[in-house]
N, C-alpha and C. Protein backbone atom coordinates (compact mmCIF):
# COMPACT_ATOMS: atom_id res chain seq x y z
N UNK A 1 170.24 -34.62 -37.59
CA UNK A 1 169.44 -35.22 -36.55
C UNK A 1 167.99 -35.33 -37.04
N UNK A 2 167.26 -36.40 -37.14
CA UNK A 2 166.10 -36.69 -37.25
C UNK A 2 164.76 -35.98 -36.81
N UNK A 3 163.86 -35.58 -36.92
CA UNK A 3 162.74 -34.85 -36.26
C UNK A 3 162.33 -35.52 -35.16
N UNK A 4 162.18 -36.73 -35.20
CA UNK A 4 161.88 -38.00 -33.57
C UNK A 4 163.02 -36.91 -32.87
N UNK A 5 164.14 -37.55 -33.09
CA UNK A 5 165.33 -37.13 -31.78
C UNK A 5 165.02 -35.97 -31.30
N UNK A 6 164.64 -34.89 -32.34
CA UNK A 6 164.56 -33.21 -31.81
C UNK A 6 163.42 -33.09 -30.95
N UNK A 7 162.04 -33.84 -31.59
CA UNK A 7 160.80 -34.11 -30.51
C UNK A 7 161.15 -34.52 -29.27
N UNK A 8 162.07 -35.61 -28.84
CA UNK A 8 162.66 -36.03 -27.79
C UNK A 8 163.26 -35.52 -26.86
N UNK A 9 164.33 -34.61 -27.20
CA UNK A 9 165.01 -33.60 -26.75
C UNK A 9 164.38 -32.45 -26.29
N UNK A 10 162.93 -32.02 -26.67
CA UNK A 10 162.49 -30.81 -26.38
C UNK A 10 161.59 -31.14 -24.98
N UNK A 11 162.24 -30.13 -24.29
CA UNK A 11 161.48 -30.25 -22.95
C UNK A 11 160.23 -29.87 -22.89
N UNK A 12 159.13 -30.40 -21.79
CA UNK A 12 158.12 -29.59 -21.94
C UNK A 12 158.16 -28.00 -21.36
N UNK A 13 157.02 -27.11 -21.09
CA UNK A 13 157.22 -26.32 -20.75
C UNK A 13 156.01 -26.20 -19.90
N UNK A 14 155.68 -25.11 -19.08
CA UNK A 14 154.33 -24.61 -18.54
C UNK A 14 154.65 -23.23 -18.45
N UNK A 15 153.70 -22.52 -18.83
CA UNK A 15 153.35 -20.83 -18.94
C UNK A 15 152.17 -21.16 -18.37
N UNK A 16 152.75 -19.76 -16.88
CA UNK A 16 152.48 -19.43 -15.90
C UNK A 16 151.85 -17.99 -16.46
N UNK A 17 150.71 -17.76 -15.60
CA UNK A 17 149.89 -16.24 -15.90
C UNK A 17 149.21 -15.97 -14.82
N UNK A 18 150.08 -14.48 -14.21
CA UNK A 18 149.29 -14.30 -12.55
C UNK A 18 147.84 -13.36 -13.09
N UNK A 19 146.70 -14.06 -12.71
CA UNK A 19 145.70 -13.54 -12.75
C UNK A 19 145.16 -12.94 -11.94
N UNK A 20 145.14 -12.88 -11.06
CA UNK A 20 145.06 -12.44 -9.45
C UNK A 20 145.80 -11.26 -9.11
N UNK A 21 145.41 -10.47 -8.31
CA UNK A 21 146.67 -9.67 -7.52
C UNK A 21 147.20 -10.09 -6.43
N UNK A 22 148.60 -10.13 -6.38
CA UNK A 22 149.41 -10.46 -4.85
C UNK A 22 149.00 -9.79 -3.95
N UNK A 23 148.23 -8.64 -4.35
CA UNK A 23 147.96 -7.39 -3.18
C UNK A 23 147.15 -8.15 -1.91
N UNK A 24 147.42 -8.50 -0.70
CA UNK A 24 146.75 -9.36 0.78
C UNK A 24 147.28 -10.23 0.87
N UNK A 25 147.59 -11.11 -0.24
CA UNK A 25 148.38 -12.59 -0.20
C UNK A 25 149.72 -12.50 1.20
N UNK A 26 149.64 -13.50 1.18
CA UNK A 26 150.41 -13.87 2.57
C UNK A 26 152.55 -13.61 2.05
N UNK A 27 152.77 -13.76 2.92
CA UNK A 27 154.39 -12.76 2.54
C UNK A 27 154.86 -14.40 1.67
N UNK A 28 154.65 -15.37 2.31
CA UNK A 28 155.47 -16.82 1.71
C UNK A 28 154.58 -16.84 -0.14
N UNK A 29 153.31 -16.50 -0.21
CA UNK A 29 152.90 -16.78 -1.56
C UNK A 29 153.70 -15.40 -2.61
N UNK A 30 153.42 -14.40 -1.71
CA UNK A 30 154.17 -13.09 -3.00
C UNK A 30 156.02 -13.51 -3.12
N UNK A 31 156.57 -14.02 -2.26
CA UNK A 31 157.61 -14.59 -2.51
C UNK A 31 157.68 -16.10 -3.47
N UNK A 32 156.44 -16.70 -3.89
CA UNK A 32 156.60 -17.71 -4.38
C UNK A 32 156.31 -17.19 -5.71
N UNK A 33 155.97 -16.32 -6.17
CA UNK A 33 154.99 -15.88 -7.48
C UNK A 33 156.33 -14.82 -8.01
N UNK A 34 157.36 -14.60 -7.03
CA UNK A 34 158.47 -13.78 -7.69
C UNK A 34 159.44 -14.35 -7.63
N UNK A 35 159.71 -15.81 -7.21
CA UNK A 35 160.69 -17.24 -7.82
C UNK A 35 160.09 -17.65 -8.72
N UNK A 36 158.76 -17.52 -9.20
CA UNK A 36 158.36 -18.18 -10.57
C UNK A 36 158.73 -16.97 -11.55
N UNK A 37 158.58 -15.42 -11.26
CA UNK A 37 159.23 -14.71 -12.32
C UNK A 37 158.02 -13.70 -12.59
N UNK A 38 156.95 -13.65 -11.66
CA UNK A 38 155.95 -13.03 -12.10
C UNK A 38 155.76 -11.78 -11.29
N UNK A 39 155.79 -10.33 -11.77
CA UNK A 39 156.01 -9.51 -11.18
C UNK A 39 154.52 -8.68 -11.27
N UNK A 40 153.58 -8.13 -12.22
CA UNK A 40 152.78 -7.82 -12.37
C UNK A 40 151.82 -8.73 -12.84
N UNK A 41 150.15 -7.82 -12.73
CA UNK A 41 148.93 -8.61 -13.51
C UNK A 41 149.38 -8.90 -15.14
N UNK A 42 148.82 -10.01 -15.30
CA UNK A 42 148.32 -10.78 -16.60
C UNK A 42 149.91 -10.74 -17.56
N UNK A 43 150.99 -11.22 -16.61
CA UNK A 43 152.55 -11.26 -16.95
C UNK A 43 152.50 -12.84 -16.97
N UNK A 44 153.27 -13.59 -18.35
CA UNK A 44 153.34 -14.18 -18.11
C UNK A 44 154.71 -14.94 -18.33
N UNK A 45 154.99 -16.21 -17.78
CA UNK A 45 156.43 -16.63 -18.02
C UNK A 45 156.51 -18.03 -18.46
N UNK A 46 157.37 -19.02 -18.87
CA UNK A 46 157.41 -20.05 -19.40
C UNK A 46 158.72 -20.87 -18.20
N UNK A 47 157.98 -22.00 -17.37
CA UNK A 47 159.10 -22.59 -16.72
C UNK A 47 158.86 -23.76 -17.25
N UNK A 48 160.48 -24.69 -17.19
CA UNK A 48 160.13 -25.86 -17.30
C UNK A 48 159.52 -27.04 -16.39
N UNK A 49 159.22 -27.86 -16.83
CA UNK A 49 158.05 -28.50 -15.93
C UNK A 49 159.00 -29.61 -15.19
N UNK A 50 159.23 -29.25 -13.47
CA UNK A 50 159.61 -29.53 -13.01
C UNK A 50 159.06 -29.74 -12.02
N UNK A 51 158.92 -30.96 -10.73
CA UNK A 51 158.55 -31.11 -9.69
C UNK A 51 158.39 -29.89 -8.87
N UNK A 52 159.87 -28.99 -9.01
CA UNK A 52 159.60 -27.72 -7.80
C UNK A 52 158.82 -26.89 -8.28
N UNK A 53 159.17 -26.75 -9.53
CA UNK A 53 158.36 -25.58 -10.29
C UNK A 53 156.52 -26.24 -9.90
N UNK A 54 156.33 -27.04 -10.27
CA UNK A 54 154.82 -27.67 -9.95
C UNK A 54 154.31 -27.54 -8.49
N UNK A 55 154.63 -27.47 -7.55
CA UNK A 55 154.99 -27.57 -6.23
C UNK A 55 154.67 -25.99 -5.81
N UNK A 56 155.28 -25.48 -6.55
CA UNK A 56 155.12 -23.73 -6.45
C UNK A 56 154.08 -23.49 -6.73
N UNK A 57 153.73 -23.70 -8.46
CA UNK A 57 152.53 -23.27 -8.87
C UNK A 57 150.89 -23.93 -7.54
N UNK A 58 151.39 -25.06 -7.28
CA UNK A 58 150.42 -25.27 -6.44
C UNK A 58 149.97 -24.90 -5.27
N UNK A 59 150.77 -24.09 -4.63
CA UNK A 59 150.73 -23.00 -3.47
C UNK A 59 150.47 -22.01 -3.82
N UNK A 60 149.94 -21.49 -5.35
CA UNK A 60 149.60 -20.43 -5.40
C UNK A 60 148.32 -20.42 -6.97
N UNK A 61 147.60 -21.48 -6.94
CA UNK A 61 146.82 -21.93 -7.71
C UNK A 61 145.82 -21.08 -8.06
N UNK A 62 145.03 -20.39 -6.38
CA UNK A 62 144.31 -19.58 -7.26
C UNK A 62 144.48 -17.88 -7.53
N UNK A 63 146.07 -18.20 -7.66
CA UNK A 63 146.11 -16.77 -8.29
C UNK A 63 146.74 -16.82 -9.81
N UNK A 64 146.87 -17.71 -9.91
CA UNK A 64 147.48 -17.98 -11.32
C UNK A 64 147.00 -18.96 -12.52
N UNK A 65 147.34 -18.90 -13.85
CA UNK A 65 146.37 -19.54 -14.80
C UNK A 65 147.85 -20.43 -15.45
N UNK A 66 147.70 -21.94 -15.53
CA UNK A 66 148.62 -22.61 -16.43
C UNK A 66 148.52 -23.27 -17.57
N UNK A 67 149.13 -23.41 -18.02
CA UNK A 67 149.00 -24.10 -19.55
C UNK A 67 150.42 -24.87 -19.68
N UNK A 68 150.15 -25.80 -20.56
CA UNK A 68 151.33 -26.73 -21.12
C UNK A 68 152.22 -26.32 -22.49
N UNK A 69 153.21 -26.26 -22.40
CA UNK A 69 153.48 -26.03 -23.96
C UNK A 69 154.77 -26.74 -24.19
N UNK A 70 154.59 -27.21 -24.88
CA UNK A 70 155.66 -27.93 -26.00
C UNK A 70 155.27 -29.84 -25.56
């Protein structure tokens, strides 16, 4: 397989990093920040970049730091 095709094939990603503490946050955001996979400070995880996944992160923006990868 060609290097194009494999570039093609590779999904993007976003790594997620809770910067913030959940500690006051409202019960619906600490439940949204532990469907993304993030259990403690400065933990971070890699989801793929998906509408819901984006959707999430945006309900909980300022507790968390994102980046793009791949």
């Amino acid at each position: 397989m060609s290097a194009a095709k494999k570039a093609e094939k590779k999904e993007k990603c976003l790594r997620v990093t809770l910067v913030k503490s959940m500690i006051g946050q409202s019960y619906k955001q600490k439940r949204t920040l532990q469907a993304l996979g993030l259990r403690r400070m400065h933990q971070s995880v890699e989801q793929k970049d998906t509408p819901a996944v984006r959707g999430m992160v945006a309900k909980v923006s300022h507790l968390v730091m994102v980046e793009e990868v791949g």
